[in-house]
PDB file of N, CA and C in Angstrom:
ATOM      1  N   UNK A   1      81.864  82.705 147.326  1.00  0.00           N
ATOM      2  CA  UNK A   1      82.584  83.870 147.818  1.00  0.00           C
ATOM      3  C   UNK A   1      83.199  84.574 146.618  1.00  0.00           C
ATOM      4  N   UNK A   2      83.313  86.061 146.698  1.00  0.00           N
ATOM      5  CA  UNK A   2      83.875  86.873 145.476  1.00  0.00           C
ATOM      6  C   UNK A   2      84.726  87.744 146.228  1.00  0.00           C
ATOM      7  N   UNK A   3      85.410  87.795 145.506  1.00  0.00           N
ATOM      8  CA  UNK A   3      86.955  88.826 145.949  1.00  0.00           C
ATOM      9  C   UNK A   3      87.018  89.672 144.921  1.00  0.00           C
ATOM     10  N   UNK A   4      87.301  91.137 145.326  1.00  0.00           N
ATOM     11  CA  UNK A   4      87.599  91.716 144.364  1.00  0.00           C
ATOM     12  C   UNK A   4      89.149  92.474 144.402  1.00  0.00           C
ATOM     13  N   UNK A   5      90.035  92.207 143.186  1.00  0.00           N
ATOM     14  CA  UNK A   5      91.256  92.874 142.900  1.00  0.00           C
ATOM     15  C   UNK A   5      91.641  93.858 142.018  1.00  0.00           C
ATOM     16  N   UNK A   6      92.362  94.572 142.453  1.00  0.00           N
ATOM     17  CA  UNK A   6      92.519  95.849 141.092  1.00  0.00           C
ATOM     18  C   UNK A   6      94.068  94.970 140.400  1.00  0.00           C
ATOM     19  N   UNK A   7      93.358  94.753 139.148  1.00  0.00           N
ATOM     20  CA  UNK A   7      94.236  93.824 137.714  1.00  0.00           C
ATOM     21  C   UNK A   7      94.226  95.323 137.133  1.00  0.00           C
ATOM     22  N   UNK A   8      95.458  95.713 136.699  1.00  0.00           N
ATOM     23  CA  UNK A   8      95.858  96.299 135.661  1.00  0.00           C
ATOM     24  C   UNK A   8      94.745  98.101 135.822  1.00  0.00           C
ATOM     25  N   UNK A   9      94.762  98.187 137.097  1.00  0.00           N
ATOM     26  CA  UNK A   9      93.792  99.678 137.486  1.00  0.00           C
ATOM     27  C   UNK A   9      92.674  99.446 137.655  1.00  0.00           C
ATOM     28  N   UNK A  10      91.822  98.573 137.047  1.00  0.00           N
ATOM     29  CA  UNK A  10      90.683  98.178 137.194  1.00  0.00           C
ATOM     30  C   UNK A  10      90.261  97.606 138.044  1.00  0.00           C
ATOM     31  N   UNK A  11      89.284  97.530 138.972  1.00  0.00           N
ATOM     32  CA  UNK A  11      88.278  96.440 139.893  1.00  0.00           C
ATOM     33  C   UNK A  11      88.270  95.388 138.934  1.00  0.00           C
ATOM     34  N   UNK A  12      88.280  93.830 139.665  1.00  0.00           N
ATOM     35  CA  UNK A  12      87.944  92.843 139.018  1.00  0.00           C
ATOM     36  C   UNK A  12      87.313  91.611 140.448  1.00  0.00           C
ATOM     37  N   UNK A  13      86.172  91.313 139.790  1.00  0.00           N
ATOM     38  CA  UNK A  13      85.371  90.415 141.309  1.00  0.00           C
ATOM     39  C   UNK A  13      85.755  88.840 140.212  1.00  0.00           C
ATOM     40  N   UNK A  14      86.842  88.258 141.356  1.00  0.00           N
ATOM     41  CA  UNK A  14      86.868  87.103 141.259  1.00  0.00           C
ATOM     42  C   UNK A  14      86.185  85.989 141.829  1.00  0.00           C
ATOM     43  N   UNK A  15      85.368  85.412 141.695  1.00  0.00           N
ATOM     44  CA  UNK A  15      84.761  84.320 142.415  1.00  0.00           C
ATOM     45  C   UNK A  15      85.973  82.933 142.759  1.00  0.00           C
ATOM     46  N   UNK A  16      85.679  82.586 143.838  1.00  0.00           N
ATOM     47  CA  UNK A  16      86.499  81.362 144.629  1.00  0.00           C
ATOM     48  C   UNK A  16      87.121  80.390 143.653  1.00  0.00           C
ATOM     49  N   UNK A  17      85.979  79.979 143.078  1.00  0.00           N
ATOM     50  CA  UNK A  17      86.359  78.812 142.347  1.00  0.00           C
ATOM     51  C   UNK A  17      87.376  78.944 140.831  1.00  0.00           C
ATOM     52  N   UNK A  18      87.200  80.363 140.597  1.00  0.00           N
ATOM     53  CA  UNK A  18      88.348  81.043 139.483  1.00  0.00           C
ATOM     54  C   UNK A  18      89.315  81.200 139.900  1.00  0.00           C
ATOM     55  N   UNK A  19      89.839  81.397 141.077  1.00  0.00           N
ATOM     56  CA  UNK A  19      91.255  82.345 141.584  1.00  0.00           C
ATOM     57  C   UNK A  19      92.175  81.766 140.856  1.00  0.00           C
ATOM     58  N   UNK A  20      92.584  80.168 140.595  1.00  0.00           N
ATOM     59  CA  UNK A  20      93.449  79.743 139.775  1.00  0.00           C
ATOM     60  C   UNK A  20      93.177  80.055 138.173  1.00  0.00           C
ATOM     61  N   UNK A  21      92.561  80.732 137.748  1.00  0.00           N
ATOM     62  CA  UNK A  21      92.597  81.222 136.333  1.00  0.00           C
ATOM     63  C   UNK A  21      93.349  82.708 136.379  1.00  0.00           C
ATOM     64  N   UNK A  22      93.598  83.225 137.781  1.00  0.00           N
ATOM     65  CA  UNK A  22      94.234  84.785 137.664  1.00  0.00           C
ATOM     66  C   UNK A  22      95.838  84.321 138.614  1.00  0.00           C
ATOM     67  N   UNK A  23      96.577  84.626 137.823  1.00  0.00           N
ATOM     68  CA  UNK A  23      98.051  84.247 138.088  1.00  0.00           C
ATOM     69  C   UNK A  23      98.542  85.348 139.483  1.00  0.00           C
ATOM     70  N   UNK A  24      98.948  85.295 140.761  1.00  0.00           N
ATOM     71  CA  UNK A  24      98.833  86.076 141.503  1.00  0.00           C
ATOM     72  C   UNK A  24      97.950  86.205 142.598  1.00  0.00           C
ATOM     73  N   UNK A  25      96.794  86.125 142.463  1.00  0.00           N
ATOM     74  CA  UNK A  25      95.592  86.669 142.899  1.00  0.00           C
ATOM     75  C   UNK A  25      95.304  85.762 144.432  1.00  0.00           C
ATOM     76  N   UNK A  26      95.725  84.546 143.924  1.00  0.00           N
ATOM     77  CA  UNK A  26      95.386  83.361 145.519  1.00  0.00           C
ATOM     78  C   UNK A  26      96.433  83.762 146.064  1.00  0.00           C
ATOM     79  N   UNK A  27      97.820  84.456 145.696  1.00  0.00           N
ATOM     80  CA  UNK A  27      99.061  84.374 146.287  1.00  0.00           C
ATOM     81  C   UNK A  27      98.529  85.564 147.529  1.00  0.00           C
ATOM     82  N   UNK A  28      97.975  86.487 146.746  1.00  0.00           N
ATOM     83  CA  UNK A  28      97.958  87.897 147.453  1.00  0.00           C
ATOM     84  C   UNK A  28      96.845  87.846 148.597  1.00  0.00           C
ATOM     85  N   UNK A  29      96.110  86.673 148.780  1.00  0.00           N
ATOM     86  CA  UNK A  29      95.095  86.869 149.895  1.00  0.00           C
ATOM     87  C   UNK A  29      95.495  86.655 150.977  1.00  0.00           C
ATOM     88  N   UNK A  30      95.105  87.441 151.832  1.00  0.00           N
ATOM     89  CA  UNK A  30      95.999  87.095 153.238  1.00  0.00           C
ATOM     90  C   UNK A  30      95.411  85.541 154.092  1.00  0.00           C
ATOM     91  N   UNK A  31      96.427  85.740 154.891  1.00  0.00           N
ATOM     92  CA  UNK A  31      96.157  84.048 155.460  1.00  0.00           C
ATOM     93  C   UNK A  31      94.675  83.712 155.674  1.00  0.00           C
ATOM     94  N   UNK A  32      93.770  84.828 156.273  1.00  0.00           N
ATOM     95  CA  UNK A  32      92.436  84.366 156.728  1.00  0.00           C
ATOM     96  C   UNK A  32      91.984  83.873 155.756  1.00  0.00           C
ATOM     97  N   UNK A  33      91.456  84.050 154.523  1.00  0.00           N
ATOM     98  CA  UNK A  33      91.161  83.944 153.574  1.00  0.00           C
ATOM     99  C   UNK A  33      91.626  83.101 153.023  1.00  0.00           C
ATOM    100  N   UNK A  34      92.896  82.291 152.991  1.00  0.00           N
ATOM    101  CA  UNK A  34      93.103  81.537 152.427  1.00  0.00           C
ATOM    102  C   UNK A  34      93.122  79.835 153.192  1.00  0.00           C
ATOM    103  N   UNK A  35      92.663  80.275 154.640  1.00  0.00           N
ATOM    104  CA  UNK A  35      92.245  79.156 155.657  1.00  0.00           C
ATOM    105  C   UNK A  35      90.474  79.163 154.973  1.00  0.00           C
ATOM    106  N   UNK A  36      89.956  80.258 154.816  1.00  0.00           N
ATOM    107  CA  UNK A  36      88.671  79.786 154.829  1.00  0.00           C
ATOM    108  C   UNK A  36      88.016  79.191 153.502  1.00  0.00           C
ATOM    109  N   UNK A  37      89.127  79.067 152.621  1.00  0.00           N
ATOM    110  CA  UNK A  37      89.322  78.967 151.072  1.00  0.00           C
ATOM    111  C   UNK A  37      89.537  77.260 151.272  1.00  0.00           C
ATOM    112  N   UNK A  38      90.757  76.829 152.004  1.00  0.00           N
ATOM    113  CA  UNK A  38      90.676  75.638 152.562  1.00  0.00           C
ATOM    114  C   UNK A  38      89.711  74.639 152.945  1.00  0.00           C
ATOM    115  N   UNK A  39      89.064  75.345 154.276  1.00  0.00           N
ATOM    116  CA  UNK A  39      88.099  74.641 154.849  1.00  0.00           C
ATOM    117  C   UNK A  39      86.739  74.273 153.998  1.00  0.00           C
ATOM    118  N   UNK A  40      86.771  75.419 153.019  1.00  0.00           N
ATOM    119  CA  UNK A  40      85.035  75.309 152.081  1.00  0.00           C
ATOM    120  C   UNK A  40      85.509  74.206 151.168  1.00  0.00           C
ATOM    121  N   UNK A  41      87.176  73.659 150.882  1.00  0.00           N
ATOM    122  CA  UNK A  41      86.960  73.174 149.529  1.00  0.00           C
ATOM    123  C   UNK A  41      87.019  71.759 150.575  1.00  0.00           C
ATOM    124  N   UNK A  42      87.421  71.917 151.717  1.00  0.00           N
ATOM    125  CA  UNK A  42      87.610  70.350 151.931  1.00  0.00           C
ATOM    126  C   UNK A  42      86.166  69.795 152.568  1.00  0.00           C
ATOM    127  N   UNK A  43      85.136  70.667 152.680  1.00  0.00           N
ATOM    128  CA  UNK A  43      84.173  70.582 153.780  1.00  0.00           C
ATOM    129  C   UNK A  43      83.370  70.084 152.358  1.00  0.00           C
ATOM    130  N   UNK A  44      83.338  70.129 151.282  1.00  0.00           N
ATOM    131  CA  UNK A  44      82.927  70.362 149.889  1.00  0.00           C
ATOM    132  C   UNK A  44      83.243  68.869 149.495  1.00  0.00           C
ATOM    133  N   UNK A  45      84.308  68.773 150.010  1.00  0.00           N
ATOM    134  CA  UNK A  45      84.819  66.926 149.439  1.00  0.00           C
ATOM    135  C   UNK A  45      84.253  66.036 150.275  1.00  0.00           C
ATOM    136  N   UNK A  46      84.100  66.268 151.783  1.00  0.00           N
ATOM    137  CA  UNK A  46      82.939  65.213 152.413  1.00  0.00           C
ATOM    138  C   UNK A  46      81.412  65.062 151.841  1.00  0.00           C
ATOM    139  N   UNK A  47      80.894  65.868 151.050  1.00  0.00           N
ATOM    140  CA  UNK A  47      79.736  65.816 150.405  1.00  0.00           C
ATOM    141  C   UNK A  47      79.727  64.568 149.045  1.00  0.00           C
TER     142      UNK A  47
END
């Protein structure tokens, strides 16, 4: 999954697994998104 945020005016497409390299960015996603951010990483650990 890629998200994209405007950093500093610019478009920027963050992919899932980066969001913790952009300070902010996981804070600002709204709840859906951050349930479905959940479920992929834990559905990811039964593998």
């Amino acid at each position: 999954m890629v998200y994209v945020f405007l950093i500093n005016g610019a478009e920027k497409e963050i992919r899932e697994s980066a969001l913790k390299q952009y300070p902010g960015c996981y804070e600002a996603l709204p709840a859906a998104a951050k349930a479905r951010i959940s479920a992929n990483r834990a559905w990811l650990q039964k593998l």
